[in-house]
Protein backbone atom coordinates (compact mmCIF):
# COMPACT_ATOMS: atom_id res chain seq x y z
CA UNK A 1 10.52 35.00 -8.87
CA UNK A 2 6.94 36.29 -8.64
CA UNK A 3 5.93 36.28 -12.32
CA UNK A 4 7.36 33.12 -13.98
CA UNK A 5 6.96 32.79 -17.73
CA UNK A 6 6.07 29.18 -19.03
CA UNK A 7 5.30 27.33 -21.87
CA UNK A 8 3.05 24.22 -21.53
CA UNK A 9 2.58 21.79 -24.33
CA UNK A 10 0.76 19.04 -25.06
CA UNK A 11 -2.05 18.68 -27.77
CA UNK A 12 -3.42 15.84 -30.07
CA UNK A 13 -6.84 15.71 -27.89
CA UNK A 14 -8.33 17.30 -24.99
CA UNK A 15 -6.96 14.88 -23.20
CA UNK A 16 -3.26 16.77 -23.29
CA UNK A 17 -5.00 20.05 -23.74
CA UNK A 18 -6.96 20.31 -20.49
CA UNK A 19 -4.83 19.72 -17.75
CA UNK A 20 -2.03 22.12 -19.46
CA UNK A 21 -5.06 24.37 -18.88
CA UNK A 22 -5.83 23.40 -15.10
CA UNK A 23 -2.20 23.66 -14.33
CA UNK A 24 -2.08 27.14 -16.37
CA UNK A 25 -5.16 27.93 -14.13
CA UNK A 26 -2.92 27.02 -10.68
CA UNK A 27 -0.02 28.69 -12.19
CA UNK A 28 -1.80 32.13 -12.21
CA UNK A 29 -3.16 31.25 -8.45
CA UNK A 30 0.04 30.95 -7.33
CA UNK A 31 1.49 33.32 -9.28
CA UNK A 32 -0.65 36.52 -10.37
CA UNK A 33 0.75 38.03 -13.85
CA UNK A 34 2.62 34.98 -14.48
CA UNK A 35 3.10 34.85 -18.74
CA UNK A 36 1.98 31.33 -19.55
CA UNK A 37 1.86 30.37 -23.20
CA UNK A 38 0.23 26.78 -24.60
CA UNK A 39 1.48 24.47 -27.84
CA UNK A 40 -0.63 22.57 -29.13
CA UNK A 41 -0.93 20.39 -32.44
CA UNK A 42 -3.11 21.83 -35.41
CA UNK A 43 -5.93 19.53 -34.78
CA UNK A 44 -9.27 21.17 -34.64
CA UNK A 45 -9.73 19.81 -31.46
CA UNK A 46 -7.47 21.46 -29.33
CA UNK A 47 -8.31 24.74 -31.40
CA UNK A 48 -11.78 24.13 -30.01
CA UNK A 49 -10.86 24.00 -26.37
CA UNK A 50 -8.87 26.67 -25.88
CA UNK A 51 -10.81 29.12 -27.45
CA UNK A 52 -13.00 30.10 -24.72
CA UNK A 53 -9.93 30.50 -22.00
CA UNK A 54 -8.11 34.08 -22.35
CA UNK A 55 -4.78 31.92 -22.53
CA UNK A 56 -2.46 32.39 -25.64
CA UNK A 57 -1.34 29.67 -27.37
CA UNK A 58 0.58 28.71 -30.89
CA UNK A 59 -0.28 25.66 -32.42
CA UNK A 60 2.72 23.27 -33.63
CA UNK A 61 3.43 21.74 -36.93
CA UNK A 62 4.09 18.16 -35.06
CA UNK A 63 2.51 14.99 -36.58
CA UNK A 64 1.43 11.49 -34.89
CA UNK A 65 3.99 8.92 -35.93
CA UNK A 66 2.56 6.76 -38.46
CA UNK A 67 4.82 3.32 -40.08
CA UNK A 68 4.17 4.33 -43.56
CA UNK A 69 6.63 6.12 -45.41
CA UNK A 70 4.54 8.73 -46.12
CA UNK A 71 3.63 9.32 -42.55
CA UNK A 72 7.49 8.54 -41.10
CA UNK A 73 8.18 11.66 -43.34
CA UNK A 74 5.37 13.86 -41.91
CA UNK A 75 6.27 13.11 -38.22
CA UNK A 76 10.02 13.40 -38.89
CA UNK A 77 9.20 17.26 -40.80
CA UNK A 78 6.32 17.82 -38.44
CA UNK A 79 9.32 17.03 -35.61
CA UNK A 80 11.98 19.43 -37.51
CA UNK A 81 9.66 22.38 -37.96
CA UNK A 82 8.39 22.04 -34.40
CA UNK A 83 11.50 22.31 -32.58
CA UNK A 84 12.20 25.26 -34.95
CA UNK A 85 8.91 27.09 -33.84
CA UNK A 86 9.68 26.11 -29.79
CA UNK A 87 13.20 27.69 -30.21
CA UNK A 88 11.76 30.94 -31.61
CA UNK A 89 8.70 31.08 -29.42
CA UNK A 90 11.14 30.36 -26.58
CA UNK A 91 13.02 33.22 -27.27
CA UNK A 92 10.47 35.91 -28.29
CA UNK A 93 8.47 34.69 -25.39
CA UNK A 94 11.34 34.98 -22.73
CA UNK A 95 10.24 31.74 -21.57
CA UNK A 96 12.00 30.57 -18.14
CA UNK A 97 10.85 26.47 -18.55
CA UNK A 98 8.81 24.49 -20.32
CA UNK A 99 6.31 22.13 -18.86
CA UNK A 100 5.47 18.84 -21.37
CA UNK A 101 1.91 16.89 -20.91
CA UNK A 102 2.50 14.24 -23.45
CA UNK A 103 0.95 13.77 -27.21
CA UNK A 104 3.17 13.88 -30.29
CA UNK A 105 3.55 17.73 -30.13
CA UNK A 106 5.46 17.57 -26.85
CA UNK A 107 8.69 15.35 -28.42
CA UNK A 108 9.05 18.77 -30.98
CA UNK A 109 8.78 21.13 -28.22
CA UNK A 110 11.49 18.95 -25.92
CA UNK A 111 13.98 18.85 -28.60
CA UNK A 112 13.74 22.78 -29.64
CA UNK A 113 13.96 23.56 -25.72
CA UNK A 114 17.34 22.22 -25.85
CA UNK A 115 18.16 23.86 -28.55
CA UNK A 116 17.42 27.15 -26.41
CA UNK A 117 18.69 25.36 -23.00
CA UNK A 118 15.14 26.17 -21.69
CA UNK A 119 14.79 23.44 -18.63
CA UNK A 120 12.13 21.17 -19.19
CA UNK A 121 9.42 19.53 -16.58
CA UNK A 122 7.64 16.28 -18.10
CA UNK A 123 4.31 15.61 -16.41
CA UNK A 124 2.93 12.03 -17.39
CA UNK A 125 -1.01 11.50 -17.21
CA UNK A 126 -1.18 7.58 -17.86
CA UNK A 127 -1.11 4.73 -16.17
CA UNK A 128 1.00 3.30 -19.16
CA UNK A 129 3.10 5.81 -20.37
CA UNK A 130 2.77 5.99 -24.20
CA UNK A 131 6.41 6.17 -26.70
CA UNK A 132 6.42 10.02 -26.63
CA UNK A 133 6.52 9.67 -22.90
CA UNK A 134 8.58 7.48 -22.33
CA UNK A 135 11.24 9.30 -24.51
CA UNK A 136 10.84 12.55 -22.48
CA UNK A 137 11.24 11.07 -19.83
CA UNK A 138 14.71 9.98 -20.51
CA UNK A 139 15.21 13.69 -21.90
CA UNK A 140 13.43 16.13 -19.70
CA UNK A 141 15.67 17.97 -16.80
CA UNK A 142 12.51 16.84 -14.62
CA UNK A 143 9.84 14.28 -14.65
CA UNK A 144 6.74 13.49 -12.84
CA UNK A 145 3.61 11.17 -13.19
CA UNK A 146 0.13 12.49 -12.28
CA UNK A 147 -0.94 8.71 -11.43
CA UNK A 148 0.35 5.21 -10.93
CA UNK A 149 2.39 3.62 -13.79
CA UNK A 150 1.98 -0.06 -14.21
CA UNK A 151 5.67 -0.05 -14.94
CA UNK A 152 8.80 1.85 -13.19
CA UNK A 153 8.90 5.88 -15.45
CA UNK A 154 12.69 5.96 -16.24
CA UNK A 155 13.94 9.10 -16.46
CA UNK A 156 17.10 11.45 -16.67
CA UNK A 157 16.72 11.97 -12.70
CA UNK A 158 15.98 8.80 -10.77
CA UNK A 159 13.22 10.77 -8.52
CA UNK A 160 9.97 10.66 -10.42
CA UNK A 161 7.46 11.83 -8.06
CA UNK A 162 3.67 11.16 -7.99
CA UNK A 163 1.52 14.03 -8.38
CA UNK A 164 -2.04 14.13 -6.35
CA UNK A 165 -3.85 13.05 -9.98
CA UNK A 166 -4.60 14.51 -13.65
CA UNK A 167 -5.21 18.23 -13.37
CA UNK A 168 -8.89 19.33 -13.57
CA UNK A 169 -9.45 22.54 -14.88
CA UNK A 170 -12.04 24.77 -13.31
CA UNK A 171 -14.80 24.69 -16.13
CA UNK A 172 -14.92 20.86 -15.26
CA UNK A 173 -15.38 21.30 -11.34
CA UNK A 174 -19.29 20.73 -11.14
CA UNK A 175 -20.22 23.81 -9.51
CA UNK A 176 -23.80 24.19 -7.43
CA UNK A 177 -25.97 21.07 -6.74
CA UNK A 178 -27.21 18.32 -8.96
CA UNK A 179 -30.57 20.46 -9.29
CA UNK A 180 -28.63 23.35 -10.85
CA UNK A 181 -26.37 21.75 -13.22
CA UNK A 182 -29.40 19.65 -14.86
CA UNK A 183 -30.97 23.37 -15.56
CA UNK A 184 -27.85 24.94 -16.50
CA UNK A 185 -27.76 22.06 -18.90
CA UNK A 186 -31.22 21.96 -20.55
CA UNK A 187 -32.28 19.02 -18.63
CA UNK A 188 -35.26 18.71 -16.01
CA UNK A 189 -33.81 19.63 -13.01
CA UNK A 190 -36.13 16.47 -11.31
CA UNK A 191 -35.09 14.15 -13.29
CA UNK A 192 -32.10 10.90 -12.40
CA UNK A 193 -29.55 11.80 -15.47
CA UNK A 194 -26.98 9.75 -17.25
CA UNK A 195 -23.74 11.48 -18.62
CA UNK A 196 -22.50 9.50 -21.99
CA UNK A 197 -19.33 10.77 -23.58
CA UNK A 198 -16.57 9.65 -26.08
CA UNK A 199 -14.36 12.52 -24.56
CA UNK A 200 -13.84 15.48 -26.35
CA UNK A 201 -13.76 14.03 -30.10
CA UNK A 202 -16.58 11.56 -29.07
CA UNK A 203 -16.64 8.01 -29.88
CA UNK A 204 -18.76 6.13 -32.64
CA UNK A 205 -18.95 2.66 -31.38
CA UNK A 206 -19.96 4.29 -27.80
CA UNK A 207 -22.42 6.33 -29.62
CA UNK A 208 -23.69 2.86 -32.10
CA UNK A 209 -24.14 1.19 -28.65
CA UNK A 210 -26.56 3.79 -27.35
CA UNK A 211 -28.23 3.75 -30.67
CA UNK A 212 -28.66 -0.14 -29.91
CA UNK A 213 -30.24 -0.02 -26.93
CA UNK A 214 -32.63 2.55 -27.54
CA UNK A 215 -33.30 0.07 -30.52
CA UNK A 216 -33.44 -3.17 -28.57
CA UNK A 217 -34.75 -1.79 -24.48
CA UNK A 218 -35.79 1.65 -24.30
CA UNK A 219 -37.15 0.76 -21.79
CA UNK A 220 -33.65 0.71 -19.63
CA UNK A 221 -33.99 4.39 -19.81
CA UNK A 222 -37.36 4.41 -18.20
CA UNK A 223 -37.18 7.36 -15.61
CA UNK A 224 -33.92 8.40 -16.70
CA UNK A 225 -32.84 11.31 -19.19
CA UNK A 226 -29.72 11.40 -20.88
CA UNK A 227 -26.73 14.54 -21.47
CA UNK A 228 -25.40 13.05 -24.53
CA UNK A 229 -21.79 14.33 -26.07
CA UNK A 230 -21.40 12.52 -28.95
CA UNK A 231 -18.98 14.45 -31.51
CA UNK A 232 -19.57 16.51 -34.62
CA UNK A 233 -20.57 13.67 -37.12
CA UNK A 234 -23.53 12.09 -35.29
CA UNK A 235 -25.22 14.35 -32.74
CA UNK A 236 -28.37 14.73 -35.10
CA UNK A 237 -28.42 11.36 -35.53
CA UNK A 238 -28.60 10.63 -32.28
CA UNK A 239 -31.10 12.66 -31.19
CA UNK A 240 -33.54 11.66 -33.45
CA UNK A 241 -32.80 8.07 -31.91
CA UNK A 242 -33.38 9.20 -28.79
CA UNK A 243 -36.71 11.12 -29.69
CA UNK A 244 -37.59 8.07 -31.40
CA UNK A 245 -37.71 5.96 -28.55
CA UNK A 246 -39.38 8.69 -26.23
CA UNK A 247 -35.99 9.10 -24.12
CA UNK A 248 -35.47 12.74 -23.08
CA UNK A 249 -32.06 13.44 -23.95
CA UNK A 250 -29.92 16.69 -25.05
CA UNK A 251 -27.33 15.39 -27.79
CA UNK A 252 -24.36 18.14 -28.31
CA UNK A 253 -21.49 17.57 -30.37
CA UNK A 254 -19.30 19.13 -28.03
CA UNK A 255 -19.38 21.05 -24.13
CA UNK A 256 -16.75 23.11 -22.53
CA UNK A 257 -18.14 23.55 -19.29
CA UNK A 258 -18.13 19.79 -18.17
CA UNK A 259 -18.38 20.70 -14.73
CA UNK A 260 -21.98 21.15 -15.47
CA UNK A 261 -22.10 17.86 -17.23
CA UNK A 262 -20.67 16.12 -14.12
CA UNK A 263 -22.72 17.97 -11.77
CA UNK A 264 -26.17 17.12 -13.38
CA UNK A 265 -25.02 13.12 -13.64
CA UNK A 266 -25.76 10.28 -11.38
CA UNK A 267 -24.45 7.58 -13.67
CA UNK A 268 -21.92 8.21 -16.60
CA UNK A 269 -20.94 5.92 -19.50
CA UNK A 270 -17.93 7.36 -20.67
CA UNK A 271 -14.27 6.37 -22.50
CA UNK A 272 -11.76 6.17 -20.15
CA UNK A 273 -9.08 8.65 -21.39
CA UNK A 274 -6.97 9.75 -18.46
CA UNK A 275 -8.49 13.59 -17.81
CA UNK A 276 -11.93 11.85 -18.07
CA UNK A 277 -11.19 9.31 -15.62
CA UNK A 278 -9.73 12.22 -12.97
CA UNK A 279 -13.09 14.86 -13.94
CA UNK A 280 -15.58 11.82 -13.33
CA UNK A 281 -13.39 11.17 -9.67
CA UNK A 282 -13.33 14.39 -8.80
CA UNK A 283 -16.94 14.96 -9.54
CA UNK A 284 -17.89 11.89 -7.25
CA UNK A 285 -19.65 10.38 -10.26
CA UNK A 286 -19.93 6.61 -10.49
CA UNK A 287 -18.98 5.51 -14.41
CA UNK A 288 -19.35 2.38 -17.11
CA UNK A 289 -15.98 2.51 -18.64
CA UNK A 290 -15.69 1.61 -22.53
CA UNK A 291 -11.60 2.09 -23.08
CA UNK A 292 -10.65 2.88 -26.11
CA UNK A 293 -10.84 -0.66 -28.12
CA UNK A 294 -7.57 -0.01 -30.54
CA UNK A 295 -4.85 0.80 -28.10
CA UNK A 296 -2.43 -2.25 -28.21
CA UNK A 297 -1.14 -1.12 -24.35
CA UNK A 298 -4.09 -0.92 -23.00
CA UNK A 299 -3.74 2.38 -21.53
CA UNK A 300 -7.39 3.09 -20.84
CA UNK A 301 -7.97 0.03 -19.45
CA UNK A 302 -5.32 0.90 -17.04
CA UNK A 303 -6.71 4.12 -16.13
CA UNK A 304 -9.65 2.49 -14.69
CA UNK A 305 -8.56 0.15 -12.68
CA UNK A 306 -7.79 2.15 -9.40
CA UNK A 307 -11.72 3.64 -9.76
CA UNK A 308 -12.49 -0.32 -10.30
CA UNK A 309 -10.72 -1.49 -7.44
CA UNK A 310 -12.60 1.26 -5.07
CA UNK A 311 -16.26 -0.05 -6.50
CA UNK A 312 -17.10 2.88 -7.92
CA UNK A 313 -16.47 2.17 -11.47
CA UNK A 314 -17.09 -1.10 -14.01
CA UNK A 315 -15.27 -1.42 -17.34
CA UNK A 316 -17.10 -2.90 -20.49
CA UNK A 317 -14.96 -4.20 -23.29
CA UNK A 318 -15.57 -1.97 -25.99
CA UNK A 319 -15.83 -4.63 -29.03
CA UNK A 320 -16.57 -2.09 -31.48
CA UNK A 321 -19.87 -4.09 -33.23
CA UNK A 322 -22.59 -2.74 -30.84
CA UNK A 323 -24.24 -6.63 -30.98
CA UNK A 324 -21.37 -7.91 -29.26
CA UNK A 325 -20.79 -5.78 -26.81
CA UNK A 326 -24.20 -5.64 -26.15
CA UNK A 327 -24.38 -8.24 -23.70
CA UNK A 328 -21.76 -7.13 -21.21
CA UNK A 329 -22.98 -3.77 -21.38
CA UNK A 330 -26.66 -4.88 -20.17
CA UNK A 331 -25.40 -7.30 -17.90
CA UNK A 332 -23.33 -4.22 -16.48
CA UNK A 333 -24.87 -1.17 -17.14
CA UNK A 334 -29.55 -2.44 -16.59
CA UNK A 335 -28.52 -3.24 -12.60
CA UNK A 336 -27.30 0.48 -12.39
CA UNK A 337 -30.24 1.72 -14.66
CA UNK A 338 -32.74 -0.18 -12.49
CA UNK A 339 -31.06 0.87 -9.14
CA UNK A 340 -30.35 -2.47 -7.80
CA UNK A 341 -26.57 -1.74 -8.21
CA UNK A 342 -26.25 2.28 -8.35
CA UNK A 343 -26.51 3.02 -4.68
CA UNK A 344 -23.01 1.02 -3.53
CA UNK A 345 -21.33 2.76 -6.59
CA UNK A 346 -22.30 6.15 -5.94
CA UNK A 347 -21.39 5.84 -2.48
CA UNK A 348 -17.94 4.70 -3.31
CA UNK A 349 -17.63 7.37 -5.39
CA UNK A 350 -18.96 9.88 -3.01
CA UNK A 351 -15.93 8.37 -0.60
CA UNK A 352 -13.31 9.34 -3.41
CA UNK A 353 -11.10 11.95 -2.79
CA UNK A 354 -10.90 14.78 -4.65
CA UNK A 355 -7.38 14.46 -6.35
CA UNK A 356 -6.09 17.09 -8.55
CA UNK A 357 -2.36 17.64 -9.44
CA UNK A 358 -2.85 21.12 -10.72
CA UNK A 359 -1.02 22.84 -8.08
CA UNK A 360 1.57 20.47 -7.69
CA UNK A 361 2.66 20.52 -11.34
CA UNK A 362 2.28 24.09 -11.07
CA UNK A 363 4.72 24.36 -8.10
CA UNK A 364 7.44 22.59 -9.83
CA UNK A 365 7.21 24.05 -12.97
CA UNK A 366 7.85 27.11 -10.96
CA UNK A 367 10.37 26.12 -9.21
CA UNK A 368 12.39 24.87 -12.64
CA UNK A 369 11.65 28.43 -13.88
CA UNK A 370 13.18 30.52 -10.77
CA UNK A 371 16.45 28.14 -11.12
CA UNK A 372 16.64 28.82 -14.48
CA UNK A 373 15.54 32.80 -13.89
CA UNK A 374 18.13 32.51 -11.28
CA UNK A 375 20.74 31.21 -13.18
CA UNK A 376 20.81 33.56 -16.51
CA UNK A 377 20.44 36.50 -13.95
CA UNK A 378 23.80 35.18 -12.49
CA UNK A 379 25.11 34.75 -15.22
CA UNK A 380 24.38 38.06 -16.64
């Protein structure tokens, strides 16, 4: 079948929306004219990244699963409207499989391709596979994993193979030299640089740290400028901190093309969300890892522990009050600042190899899609 038509979902945060568009990237590689369509959830967020890719996409009524009553009854309607939508897209759409990335839109999206008897390809990006994935799993015609689990994926086939990593998409492959991504950024193009980023919807306590040091020992920062992503609520903030102190730094909210971001950076101080941890690999950039502080699995944590394990990452636990953590994060992060750690790390991360699952999610999703393209041709 030379021009496949799929449906990738995932949404909730970047971190579901991006790879959905690396492998949609891979899938057109493979496949010129293929029909891909995304779902995402309504959250700005994933409204924000896809608007500057040509790819369509409908955004779902799903809901995160909250234990109040009042949210029980959003997820459950969110969940009832959602599989309504998939079934209809599925149709009008002529969709031949559906590939699922995870996030509480995908569970919707599962249960209304079985309604249409669309086959289904589940594509986990965690080292510890959250509820929704763990259901879809059990559900999907086909899993995979993009990395490591710390436990066993069950799922409806007992082959769940593992991927080459998280898809990267193309605008966050760093592309020309360290020289031209500082410029393409609005940074000196001379100058050592430090990546910090909460991800796509930032992170305050990451962000109340760096306010904290510049506070407490600017001087840290001596020699050093800074590509700050911090969110939509504190940017401004921030960069008056960082003016304040006499740190050249470029605050945005917000950056689509990471790849420049990456590219410009020899250190990064970053959450550890699972298409962050696979950008910063792939970009050879060593990174202080803050994991998210609320998750009661862990997940983050998780992430970084193969990128731990090869010395080119530390973690930091993220203890929300920037005075606590402080202390673990200077004893961690002023060796790398003052170079009397950076050198090992960077080389380790230099070493890394370049993993990307795009293409391999992209190759099964395709095959589900000619089986099922296959089959209703037969049958017709």
């Amino acid at each position: 079948m030379s021009t496949p038509r799929i449906l990738i979902a995932g949404g909730g945060s970047g971190g579901h929306v991006t790879p959905g568009i690396a492998v949609a990237e891979a899938l057109r590689s493979l496949h010129p004219g293929a029909h891909i369509h995304l779902a995402c959830s309504q959250r700005p967020i994933d409204a924000r990244v896809l608007k500057d890719t040509d790819l369509p996409w409908t955004a779902m009524p799903s809901q995160p699963l909250r234990r109040s009553p009042r949210g029980l009854a959003a997820f459950v309607l969110g969940w009832v409207r959602t599989k309504r939508d998939t079934h209809h897209l599925l149709l009008t759409e002529r969709i031949d499989a559906v590939l699922l990335l995870g996030g509480f839109v995908a569970g919707g999206v599962l249960a209304g391709s079985r309604a249409a008897s669309v086959p289904t390809l589940m594509v986990n990006l965690d080292a510890v596979p959250g509820r929704a994935n763990r259901w879809i799993a059990r559900h999907a015609n086909q899993s995979a994993t993009a990395v490591p689990t710390v436990h066993p994926l069950k799922s409806a086939d007992a082959d769940v193979p593992l991927l080459g990593g998280v898809p990267v998409r193309e605008a966050a492959r760093p592309q020309g030299d360290a020289r031209a991504c500082r410029a393409e950024v609005g940074l000196d193009p001379d100058r050592r640089t430090v990546l910090v980023t909460g991800a796509s919807q930032g992170a305050a306590s990451i962000n109340a740290l760096m306010s904290h040091l510049l506070q407490v020992e600017p001087s840290l920062l001596e020699g050093w400028q800074v590509l700050h992503l911090a969110g939509d609520d504190q940017h401004a903030d921030l960069q008056r901190d960082y003016d304040a102190a006499g740190i050249r730094a470029k605050v945005e909210a917000f950056r689509h093309t990471m790849g420049a971001a990456w590219g410009a950076a020899d250190l990064c101080i970053a959450r550890a969300g699972a298409s962050t941890v696979a950008e910063a690999q792939f970009a050879g950039v060593p990174t202080v890892y803050l994991p998210y502080p609320w998750h009661k699995d862990r997940h983050q944590w998780h992430n970084a522990q193969p990128a731990v394990r090869d010395g080119r990452a530390c973690i930091v636990e993220d203890l929300i009050d920037p005075q606590k953590t402080w202390p673990s994060f200077r004893a961690t992060v002023g060796p790398l600042l003052l170079d009397t750690a950076l050198t090992s790390m960077q080389d380790a991360a230099a070493e890394a190899h370049r993993r990307d699952g795009a293409y391999e999610a992209a190759k099964l999703v395709s095959a589900l899609a000619a089986d099922s393209a296959g089959a209703t041709s037969h049958v017709g």
